[in-house]
Protein backbone atom coordinates (compact mmCIF):
# COMPACT_ATOMS: atom_id res chain seq x y z
CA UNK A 1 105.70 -56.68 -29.05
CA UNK A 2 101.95 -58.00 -29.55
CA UNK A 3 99.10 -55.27 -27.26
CA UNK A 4 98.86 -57.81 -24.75
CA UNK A 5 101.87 -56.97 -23.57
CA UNK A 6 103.12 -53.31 -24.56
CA UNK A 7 102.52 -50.49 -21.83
CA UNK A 8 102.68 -46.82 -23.15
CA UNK A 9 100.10 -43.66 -23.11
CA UNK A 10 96.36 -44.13 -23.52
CA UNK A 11 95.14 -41.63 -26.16
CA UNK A 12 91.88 -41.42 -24.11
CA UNK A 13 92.76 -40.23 -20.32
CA UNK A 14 96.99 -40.10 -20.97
CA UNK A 15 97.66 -42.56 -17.93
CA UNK A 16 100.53 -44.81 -18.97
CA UNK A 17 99.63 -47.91 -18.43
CA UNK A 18 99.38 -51.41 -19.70
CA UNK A 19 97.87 -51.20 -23.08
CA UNK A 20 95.01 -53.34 -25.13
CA UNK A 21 93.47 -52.90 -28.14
CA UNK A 22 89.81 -51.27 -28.86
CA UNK A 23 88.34 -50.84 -32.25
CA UNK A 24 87.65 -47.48 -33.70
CA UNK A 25 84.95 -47.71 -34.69
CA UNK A 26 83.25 -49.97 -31.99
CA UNK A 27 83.03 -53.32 -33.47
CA UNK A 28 79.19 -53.66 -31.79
CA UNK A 29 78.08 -51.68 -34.68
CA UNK A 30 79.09 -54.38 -36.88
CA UNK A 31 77.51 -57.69 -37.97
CA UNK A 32 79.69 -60.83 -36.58
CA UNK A 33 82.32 -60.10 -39.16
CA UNK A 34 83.27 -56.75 -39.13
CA UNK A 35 84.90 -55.64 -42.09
CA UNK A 36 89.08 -55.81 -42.42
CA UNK A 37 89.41 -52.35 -42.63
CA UNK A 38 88.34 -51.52 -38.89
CA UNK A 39 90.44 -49.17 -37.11
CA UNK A 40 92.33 -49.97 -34.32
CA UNK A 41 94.45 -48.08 -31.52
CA UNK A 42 95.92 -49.28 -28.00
CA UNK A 43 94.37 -47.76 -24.92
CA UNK A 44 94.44 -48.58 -21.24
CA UNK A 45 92.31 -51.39 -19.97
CA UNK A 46 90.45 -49.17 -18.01
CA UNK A 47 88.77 -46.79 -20.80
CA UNK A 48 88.20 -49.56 -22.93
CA UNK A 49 86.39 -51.41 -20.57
CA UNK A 50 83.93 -48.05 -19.61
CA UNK A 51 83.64 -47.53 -23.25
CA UNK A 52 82.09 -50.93 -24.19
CA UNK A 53 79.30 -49.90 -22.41
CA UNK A 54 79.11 -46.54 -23.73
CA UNK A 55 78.80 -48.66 -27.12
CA UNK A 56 75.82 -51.19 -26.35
CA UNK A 57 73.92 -47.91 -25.33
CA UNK A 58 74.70 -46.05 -28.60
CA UNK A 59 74.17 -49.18 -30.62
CA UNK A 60 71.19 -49.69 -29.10
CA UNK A 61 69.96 -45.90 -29.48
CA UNK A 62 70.52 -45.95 -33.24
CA UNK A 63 69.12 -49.06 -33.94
CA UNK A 64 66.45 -48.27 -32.55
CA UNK A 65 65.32 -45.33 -34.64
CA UNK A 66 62.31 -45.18 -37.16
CA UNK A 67 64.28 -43.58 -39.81
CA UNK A 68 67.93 -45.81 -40.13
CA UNK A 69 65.93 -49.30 -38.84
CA UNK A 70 65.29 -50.72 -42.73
CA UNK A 71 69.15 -50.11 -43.14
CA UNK A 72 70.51 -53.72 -43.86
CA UNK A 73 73.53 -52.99 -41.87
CA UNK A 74 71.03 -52.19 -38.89
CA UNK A 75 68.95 -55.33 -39.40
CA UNK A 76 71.76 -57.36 -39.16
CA UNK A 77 72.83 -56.67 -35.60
CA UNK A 78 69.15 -56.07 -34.22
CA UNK A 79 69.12 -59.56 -32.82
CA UNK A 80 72.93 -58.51 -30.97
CA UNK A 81 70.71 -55.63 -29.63
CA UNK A 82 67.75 -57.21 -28.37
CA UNK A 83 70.32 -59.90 -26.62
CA UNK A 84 72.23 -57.04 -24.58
CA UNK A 85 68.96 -56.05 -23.00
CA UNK A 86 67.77 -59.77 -21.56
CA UNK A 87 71.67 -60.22 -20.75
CA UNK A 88 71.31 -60.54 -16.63
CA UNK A 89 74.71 -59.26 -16.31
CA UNK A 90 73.20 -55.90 -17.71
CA UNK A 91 70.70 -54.37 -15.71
CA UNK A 92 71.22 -51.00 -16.04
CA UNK A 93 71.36 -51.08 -20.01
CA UNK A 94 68.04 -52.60 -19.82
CA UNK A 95 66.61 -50.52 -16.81
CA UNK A 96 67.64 -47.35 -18.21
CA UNK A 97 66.39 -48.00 -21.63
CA UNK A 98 62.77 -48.77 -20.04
CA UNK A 99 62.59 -45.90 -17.49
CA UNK A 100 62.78 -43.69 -20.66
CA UNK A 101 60.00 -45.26 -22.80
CA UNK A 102 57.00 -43.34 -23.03
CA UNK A 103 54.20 -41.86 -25.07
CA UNK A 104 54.82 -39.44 -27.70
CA UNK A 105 52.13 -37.34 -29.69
CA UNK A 106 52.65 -37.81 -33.15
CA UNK A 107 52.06 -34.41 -35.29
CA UNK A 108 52.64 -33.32 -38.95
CA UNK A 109 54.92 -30.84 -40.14
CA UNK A 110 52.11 -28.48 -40.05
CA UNK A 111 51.42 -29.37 -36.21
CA UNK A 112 48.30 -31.51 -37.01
CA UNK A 113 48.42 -34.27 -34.19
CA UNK A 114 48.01 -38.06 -35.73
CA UNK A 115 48.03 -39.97 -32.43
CA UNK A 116 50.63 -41.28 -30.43
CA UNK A 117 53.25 -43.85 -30.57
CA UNK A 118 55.83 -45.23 -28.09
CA UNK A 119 59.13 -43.22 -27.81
CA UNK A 120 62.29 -42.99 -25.53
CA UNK A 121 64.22 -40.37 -24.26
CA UNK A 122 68.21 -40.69 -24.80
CA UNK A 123 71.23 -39.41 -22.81
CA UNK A 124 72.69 -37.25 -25.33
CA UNK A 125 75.76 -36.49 -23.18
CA UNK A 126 76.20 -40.36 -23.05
CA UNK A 127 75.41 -40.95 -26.53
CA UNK A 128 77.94 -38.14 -27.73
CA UNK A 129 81.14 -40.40 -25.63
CA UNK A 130 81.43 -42.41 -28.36
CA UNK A 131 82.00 -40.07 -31.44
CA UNK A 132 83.83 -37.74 -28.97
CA UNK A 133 86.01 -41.04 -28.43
CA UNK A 134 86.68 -41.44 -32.06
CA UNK A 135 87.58 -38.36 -32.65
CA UNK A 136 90.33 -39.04 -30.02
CA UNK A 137 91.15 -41.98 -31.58
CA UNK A 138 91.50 -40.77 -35.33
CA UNK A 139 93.16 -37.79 -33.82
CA UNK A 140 96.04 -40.15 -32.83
CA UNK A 141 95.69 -41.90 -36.04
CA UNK A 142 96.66 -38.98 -37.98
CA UNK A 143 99.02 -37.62 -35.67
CA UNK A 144 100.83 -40.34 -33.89
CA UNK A 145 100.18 -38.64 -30.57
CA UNK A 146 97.34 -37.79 -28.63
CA UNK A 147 94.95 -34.85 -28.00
CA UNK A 148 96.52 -32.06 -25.96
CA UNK A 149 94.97 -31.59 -22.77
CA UNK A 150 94.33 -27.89 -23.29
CA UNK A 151 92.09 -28.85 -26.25
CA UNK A 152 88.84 -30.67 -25.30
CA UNK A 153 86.43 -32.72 -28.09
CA UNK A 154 82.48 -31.40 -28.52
CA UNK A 155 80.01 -33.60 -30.17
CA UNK A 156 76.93 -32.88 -31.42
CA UNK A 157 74.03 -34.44 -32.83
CA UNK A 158 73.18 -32.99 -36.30
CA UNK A 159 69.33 -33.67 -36.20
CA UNK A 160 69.56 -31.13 -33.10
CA UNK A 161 70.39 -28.58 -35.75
CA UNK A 162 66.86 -28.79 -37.45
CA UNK A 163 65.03 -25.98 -36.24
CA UNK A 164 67.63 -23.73 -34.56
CA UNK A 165 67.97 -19.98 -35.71
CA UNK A 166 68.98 -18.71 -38.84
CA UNK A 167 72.13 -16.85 -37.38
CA UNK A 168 73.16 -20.29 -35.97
CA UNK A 169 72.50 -22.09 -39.04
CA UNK A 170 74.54 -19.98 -40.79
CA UNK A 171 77.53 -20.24 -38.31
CA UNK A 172 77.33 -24.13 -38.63
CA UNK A 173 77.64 -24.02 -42.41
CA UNK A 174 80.59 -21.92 -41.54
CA UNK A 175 82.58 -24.18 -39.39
CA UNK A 176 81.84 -27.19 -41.60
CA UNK A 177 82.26 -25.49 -45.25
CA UNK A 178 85.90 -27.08 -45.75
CA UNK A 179 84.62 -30.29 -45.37
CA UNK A 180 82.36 -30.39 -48.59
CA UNK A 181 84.55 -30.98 -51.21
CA UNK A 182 86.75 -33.54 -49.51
CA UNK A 183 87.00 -36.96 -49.53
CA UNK A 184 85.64 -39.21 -46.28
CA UNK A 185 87.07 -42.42 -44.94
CA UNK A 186 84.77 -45.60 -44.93
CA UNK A 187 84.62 -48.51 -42.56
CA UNK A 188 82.29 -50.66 -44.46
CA UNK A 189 78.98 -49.33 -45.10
CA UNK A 190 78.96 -48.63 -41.38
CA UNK A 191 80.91 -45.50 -40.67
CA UNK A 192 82.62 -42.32 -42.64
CA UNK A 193 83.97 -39.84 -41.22
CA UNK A 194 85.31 -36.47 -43.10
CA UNK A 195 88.06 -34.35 -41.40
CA UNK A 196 89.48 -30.55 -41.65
CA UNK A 197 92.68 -29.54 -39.87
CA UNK A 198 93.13 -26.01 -38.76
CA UNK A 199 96.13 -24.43 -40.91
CA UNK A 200 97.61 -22.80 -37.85
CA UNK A 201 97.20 -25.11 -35.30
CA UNK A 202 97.06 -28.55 -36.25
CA UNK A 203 95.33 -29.43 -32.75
CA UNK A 204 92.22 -28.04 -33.92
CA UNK A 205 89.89 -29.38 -35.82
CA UNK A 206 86.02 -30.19 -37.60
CA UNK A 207 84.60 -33.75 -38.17
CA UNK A 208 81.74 -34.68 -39.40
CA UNK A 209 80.46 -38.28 -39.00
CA UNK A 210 78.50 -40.31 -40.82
CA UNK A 211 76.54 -43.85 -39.23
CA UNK A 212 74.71 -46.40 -41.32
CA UNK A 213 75.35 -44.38 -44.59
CA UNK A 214 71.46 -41.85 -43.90
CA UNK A 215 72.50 -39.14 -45.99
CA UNK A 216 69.26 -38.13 -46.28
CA UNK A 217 68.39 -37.66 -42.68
CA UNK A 218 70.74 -36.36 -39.84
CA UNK A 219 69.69 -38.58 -37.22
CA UNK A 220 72.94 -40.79 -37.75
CA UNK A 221 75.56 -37.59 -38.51
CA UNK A 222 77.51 -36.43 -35.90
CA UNK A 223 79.57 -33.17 -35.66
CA UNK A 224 82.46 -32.73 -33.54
CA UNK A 225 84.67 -29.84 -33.05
């Protein structure tokens, strides 16, 4: 039976329903071609249609940063980017990108101030939808059902972990530990994601997730527990 026509349980919201098919991870982030290797599971109409725009917005807040925007990956899709913000149909992409464009003082490590450049605040409970998503969606992938209700998905940002205390540093490098010597899963040059299932209770679990291949900075990584 092809997805256009199969009903079953959404992995997302677990409403059965009439089921199509949504690409894990979103296929905005890729070029025109996406690579053959993109994920795929079958969710209801409704969640994939509120996640596509949870996907122009993180799209647009990544390729948008200072520190991934040489990535050729990136450069590829900017002119996809700049297109969903003149779109007409979109006017709340584009207003709520403006309305959080300001100036930002520019300092040195050291606190000495260099000027100041244009900056723009970003919804991180918005932006963190769509790893939180694929972790729902791998979950299934691995599991071949979805994530109990009982159990909910956090995401965070890594670069948020810069400059937060030592004891919480320390509990971070904790959680994630049994993730360093294993193996991720690619999508292109795109997306990797690395996994660790909890011996006891296969329901919980650490990801970490990697966007646009920055090891060296954490602006792209995501963790999600």
């Amino acid at each position: 039976m092809s997805a256009r026509n199969k009903h079953g349980q959404c992995p997302y919201c677990g409403r059965h329903a009439k089921l199509t098919r949504d690409h894990v991870p979103p296929r905005a982030l890729f070029r025109a071609r996406p690579p053959e290797e993109l994920i795929t599971v079958l969710c209801c109409s409704a969640c994939n249609k509120a996640a596509s725009l949870d996907d122009e917005y993180f799209r647009l807040n990544l390729a948008l940063r200072d520190d991934i925007g040489q990535e050729p990956d990136i450069v590829e899709i900017i002119p996809a980017v700049l297109r969903s913000l003149e779109r007409p149909e979109a006017p709340g992409l584009r207003t709520e990108f403006l309305q959080g464009v300001r100036n930002a003082a520019v300092t040195t490590p050291a606190g000495l101030f260099l000027g100041s450049r244009l900056a723009y605040n970003v919804d991180l409970d918005r932006l963190g939808r769509v790893p939180s998503r694929i972790v729902k969606a791998m979950f299934y992938r691995h599991h071949s059902r979805r994530l109990p209700e009982a159990y909910e998905v956090h995401t965070y940002a890594a670069a948020g972990f810069r400059n937060v205390g030592r004891e919480l540093a320390e509990e971070t490098r904790r959680i994630f530990a049994p993730l360093i010597n294993t193996q991720p899963v690619s999508v292109g040059r795109v997306f990797s994601y690395w996994v660790s299932f909890e011996a006891n209770d296969p329901n919980i679990s650490v990801w970490l997730m990697l966007f646009y291949r920055r090891e060296s900075s954490c602006a792209s990584q995501f963790l999600a527990l």
